[in-house]
N, C-alpha and C. Protein backbone atom coordinates (compact mmCIF):
# COMPACT_ATOMS: atom_id res chain seq x y z
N UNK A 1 -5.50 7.95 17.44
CA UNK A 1 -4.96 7.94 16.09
C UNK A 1 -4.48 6.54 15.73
N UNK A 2 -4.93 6.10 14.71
CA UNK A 2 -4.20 4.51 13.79
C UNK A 2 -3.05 4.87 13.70
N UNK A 3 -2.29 3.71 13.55
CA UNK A 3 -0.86 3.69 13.51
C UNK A 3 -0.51 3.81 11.97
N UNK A 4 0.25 3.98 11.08
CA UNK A 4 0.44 3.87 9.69
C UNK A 4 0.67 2.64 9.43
N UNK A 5 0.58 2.20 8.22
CA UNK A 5 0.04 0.79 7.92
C UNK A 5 1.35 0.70 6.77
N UNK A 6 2.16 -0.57 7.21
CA UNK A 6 3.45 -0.43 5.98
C UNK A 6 3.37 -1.77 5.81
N UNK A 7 3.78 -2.18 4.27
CA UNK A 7 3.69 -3.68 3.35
C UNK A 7 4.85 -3.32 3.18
N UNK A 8 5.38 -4.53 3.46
CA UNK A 8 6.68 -5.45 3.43
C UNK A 8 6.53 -6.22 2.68
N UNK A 9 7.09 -6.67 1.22
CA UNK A 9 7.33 -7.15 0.03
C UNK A 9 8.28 -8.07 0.19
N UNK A 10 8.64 -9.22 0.59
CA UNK A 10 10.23 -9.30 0.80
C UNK A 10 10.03 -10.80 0.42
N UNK A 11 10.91 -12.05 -0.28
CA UNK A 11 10.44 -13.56 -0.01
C UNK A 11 11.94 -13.23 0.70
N UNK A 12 12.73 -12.98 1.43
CA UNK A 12 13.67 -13.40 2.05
C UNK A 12 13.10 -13.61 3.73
N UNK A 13 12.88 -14.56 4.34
CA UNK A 13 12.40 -14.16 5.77
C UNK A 13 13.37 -13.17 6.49
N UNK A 14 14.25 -13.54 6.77
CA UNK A 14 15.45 -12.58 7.50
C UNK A 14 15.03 -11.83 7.18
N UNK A 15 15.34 -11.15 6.73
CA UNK A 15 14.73 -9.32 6.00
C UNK A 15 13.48 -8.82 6.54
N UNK A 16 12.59 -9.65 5.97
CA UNK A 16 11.33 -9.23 6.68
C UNK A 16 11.33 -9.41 8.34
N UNK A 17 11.59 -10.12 8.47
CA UNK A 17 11.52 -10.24 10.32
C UNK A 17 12.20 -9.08 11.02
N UNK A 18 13.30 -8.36 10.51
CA UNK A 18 14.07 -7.62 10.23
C UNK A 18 13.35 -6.02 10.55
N UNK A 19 13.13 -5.75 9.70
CA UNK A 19 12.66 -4.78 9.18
C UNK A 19 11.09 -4.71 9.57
N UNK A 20 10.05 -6.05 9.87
CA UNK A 20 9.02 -5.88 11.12
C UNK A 20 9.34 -5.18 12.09
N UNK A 21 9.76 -5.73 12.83
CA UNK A 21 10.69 -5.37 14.37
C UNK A 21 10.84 -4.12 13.99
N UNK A 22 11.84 -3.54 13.27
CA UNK A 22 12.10 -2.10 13.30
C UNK A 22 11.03 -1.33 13.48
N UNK A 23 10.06 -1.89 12.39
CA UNK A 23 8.80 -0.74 12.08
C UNK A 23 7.78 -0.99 13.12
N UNK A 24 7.57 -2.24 13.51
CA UNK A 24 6.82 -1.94 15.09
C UNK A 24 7.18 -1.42 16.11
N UNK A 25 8.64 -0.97 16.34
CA UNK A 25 8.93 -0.52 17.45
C UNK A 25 9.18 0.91 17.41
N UNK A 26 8.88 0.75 15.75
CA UNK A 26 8.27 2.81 15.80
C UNK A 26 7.28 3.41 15.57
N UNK A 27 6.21 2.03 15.71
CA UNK A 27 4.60 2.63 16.00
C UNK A 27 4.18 1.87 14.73
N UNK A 28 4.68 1.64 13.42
CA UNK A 28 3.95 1.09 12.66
C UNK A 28 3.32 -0.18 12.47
N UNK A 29 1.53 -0.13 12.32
CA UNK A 29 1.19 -1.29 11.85
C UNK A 29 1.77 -1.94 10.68
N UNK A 30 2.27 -3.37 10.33
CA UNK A 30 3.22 -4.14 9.43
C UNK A 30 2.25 -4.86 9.16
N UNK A 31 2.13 -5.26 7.37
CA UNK A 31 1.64 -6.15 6.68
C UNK A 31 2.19 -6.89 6.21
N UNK A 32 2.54 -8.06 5.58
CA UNK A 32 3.53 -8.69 5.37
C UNK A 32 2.99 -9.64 4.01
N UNK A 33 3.97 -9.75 3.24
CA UNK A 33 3.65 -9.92 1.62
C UNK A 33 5.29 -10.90 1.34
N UNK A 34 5.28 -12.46 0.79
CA UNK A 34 6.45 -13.11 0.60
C UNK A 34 6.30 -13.25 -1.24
N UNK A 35 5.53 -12.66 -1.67
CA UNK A 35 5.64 -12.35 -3.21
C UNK A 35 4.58 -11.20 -3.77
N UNK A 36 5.03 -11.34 -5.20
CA UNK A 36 4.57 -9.97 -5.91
C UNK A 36 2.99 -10.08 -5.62
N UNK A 37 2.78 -11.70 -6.33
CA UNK A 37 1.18 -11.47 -6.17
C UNK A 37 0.66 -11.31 -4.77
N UNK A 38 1.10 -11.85 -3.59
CA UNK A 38 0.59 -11.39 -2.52
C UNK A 38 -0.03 -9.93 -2.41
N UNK A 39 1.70 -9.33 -2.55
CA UNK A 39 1.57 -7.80 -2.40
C UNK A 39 0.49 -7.25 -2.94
N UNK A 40 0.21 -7.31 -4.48
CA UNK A 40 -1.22 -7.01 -5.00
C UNK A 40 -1.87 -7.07 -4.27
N UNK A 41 -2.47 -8.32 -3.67
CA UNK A 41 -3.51 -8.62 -3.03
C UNK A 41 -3.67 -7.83 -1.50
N UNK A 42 -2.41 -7.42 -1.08
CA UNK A 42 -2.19 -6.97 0.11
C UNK A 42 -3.30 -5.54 0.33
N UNK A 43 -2.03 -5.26 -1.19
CA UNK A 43 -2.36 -3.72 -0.99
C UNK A 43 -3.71 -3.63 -1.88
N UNK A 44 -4.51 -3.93 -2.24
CA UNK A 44 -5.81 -3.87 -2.35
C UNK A 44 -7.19 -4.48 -1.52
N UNK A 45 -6.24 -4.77 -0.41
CA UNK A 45 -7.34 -5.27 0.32
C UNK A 45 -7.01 -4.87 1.51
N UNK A 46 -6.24 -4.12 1.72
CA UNK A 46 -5.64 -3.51 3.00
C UNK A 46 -5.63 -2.01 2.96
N UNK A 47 -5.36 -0.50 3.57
CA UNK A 47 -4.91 0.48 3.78
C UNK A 47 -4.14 0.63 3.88
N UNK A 48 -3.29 0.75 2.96
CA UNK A 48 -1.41 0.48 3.44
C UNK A 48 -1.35 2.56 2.79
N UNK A 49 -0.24 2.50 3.74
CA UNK A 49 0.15 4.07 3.75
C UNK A 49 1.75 4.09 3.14
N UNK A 50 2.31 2.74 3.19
CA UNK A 50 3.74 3.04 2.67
C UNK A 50 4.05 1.27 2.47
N UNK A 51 4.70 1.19 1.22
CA UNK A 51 5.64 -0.08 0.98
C UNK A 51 6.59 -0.30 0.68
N UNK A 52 7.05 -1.02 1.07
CA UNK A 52 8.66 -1.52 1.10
C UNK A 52 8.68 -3.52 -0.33
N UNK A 53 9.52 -2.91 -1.00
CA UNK A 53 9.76 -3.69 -2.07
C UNK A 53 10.59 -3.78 -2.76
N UNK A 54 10.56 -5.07 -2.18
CA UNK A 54 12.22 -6.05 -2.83
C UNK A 54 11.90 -6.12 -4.35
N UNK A 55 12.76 -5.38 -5.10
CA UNK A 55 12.75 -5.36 -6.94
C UNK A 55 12.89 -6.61 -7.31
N UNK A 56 13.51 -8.06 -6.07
CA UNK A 56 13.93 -9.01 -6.83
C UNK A 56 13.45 -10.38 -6.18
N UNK A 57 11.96 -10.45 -6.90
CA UNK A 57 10.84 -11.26 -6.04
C UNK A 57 10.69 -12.63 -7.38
N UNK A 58 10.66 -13.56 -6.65
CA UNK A 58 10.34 -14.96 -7.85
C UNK A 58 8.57 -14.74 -8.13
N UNK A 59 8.41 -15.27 -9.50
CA UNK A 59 7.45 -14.54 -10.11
C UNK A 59 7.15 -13.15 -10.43
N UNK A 60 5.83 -12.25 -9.82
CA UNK A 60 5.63 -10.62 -10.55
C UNK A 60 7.45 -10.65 -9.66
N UNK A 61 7.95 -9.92 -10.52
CA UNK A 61 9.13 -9.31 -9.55
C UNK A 61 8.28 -7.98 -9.28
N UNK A 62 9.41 -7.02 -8.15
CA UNK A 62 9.00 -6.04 -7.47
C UNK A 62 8.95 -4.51 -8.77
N UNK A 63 9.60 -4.55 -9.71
CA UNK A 63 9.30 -3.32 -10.38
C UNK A 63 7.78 -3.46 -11.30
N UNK A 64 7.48 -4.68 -11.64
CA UNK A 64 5.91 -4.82 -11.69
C UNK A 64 5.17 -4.57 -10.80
N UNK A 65 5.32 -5.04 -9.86
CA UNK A 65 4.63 -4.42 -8.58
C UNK A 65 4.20 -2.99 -8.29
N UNK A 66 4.82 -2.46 -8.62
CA UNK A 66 5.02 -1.07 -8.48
C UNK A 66 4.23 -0.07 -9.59
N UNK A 67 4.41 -1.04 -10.64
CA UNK A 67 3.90 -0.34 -11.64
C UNK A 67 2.22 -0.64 -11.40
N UNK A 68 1.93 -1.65 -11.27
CA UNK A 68 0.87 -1.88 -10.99
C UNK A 68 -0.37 -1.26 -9.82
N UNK A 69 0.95 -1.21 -9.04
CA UNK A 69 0.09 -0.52 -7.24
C UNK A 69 -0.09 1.12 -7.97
N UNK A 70 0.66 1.62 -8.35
CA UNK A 70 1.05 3.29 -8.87
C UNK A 70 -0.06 3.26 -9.90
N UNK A 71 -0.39 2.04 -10.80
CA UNK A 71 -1.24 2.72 -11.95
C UNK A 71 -2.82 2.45 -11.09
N UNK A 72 -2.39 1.55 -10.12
CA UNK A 72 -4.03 1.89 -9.29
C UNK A 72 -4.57 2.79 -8.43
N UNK A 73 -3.35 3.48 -7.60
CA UNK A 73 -3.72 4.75 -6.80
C UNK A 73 -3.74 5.64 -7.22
């Protein structure tokens, strides 16, 4: 069985390094995204099963994000 696949949204490093660690050490594959447009790009070019998103990203902020990933799945 694949591991679940989670995007991490975050430009803070701490956080993300953070919150990697956690989620690998409970089986999840981690993608990693330091802005909105990344994330787009992440999650359309990846299998992501769950994301994590900081609402308060320089440039797309994270509630665009959202709207965007949601009006594509």
């Amino acid at each position: 069985m694949m591991a679940h696949k989670v995007l991490i949204a975050d430009d803070e490093r701490n956080i993300v390094v953070s919150i990697e660690f956690l989620m690998e050490r409970e089986g999840f594959a981690v993608s990693i995204a330091n802005d909105g447009e990344e994330a787009l790009r992440r999650f359309r070019a990846e299998r992501i099963d769950a994301v994590l998103l900081d609402l308060a990203m320089p440039g797309m902020d994270g509630a665009a994000v959202a709207r965007e990933m949601r009006a594509e799945s």
